[in-house]
Every structure is written in C-alpha cells, then in structure tokens.
N, C-alpha and C. Protein backbone atom coordinates (compact mmCIF):
# COMPACT_ATOMS: atom_id res chain seq x y z
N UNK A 1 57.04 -0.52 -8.00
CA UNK A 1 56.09 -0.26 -6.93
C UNK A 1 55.74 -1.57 -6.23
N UNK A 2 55.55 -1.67 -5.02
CA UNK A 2 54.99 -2.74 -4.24
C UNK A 2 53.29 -2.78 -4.49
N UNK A 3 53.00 -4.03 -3.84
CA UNK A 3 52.11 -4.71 -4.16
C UNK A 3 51.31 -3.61 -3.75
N UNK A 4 51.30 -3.17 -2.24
CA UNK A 4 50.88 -2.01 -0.96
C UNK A 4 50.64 -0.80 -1.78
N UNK A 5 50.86 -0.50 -2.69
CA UNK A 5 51.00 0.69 -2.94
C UNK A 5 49.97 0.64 -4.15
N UNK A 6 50.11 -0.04 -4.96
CA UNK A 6 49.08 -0.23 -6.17
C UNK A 6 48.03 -0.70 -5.94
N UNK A 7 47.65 -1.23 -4.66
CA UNK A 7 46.42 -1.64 -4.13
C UNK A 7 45.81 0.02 -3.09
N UNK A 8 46.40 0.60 -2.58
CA UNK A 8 46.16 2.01 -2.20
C UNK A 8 45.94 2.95 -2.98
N UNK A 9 46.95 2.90 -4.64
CA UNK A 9 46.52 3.50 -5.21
C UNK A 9 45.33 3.65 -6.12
N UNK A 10 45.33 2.47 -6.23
CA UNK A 10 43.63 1.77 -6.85
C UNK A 10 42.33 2.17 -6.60
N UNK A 11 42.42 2.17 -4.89
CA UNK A 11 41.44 2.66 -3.97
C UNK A 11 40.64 3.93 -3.78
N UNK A 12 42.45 4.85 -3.65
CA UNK A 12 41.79 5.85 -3.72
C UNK A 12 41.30 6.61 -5.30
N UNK A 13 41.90 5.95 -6.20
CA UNK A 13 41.62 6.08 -7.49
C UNK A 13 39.70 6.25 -7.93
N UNK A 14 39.92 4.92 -7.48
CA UNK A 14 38.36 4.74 -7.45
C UNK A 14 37.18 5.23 -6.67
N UNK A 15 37.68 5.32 -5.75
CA UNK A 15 36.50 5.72 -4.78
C UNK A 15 35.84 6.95 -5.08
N UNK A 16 36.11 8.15 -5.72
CA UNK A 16 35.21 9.06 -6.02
C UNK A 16 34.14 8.36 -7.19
N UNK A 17 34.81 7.82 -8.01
CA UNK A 17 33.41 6.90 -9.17
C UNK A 17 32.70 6.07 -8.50
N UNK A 18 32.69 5.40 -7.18
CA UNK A 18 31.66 5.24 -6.49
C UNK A 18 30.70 5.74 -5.70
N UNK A 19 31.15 6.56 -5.06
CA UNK A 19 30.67 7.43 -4.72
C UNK A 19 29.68 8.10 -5.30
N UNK A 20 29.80 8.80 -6.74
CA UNK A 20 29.14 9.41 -7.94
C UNK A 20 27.96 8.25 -7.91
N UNK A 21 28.41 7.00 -8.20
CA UNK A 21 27.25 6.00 -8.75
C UNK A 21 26.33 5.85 -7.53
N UNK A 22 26.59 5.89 -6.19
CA UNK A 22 25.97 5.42 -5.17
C UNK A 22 25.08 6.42 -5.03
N UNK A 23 24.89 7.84 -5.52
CA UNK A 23 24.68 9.11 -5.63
C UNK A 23 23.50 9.28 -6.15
N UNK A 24 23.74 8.53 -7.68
CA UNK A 24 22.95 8.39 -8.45
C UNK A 24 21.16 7.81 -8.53
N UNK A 25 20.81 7.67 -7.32
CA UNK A 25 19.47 6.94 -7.08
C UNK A 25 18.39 7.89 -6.41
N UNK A 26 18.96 9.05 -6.90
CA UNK A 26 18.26 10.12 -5.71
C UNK A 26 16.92 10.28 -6.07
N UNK A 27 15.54 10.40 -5.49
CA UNK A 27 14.42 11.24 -6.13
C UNK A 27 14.42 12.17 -5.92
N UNK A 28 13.81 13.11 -6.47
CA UNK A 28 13.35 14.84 -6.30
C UNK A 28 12.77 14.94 -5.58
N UNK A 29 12.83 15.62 -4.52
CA UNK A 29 12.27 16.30 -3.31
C UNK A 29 11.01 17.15 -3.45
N UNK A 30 9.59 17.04 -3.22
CA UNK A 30 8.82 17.57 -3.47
C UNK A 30 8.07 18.76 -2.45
N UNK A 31 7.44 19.94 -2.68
CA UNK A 31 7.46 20.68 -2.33
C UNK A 31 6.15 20.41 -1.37
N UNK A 32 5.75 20.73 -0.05
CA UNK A 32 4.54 20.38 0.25
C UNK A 32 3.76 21.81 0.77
N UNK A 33 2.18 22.22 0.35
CA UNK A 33 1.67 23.44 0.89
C UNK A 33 0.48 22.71 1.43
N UNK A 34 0.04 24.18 2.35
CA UNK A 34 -1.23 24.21 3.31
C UNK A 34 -2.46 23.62 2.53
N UNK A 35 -2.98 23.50 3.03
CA UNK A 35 -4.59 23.17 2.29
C UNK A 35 -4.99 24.72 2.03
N UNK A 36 -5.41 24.97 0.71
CA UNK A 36 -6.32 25.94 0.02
C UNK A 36 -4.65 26.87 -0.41
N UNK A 37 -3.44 26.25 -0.66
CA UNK A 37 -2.08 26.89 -1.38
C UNK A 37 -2.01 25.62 -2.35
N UNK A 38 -1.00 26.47 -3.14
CA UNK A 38 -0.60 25.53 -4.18
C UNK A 38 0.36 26.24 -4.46
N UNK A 39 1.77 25.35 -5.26
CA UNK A 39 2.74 25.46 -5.15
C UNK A 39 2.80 26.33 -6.80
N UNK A 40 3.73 27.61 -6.48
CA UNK A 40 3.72 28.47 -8.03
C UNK A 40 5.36 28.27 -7.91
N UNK A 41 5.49 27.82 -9.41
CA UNK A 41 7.14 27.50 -9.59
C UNK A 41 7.98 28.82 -10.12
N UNK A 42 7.49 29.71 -10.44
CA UNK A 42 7.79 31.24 -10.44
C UNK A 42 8.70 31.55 -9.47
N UNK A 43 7.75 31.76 -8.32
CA UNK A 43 8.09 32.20 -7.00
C UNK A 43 8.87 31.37 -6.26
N UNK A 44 8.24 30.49 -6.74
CA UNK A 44 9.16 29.18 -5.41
C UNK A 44 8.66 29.29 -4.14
N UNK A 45 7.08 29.54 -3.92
CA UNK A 45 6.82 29.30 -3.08
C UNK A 45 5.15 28.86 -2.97
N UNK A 46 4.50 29.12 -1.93
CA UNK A 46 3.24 28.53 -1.66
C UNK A 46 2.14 30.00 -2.10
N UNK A 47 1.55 29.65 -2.68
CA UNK A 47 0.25 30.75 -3.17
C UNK A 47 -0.84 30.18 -2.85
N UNK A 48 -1.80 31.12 -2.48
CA UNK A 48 -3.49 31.29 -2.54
C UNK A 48 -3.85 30.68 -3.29
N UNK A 49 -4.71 29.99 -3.39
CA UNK A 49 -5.80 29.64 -4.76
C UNK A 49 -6.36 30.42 -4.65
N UNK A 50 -6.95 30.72 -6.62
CA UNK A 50 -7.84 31.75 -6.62
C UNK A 50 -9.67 31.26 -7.04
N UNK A 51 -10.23 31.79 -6.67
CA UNK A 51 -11.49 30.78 -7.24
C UNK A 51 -12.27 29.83 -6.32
C-alpha cells in the first residue's frame, strides 16, 4: 500500500471515535413551565400545582 492510502485509511478509520468523544460533553436539557406548573415526569409534561 502507498503512503496515500494508509494515511486515508487511518482517517477515515478514526473519525467516527472522534466524533463519539467530541459528543461526549453534552448536558441534559431541562424542561421549563409557566409560573404556578410544575413539571410531572409521568406525563412528560407541565401540571397545575395543587395547594
């Protein structure tokens, strides 16, 4: 194999495991409700307060 070729193949070798790692820094996305809701993880959505 040429030099060209093992350096292409390298590349694309790798590039999905970077990808993955660059990935890796994510935070969790948090849910935001109205004033006087609060978030019920049941439903997955915004509820009444009661009280």
């Amino acid at each position: 194999m040429t030099l060209k070729t093992l350096i292409a193949a390298a590349a694309l070798t790798l590039s999905p495991a970077l990808a993955i790692a660059a990935c890796s820094d994510h935070a969790e996305q948090v849910m935001t409700c109205a004033d006087g809701t609060t978030y019920d993880a049941t439903s997955k959505t915004c509820v009444v307060m009661s009280g």
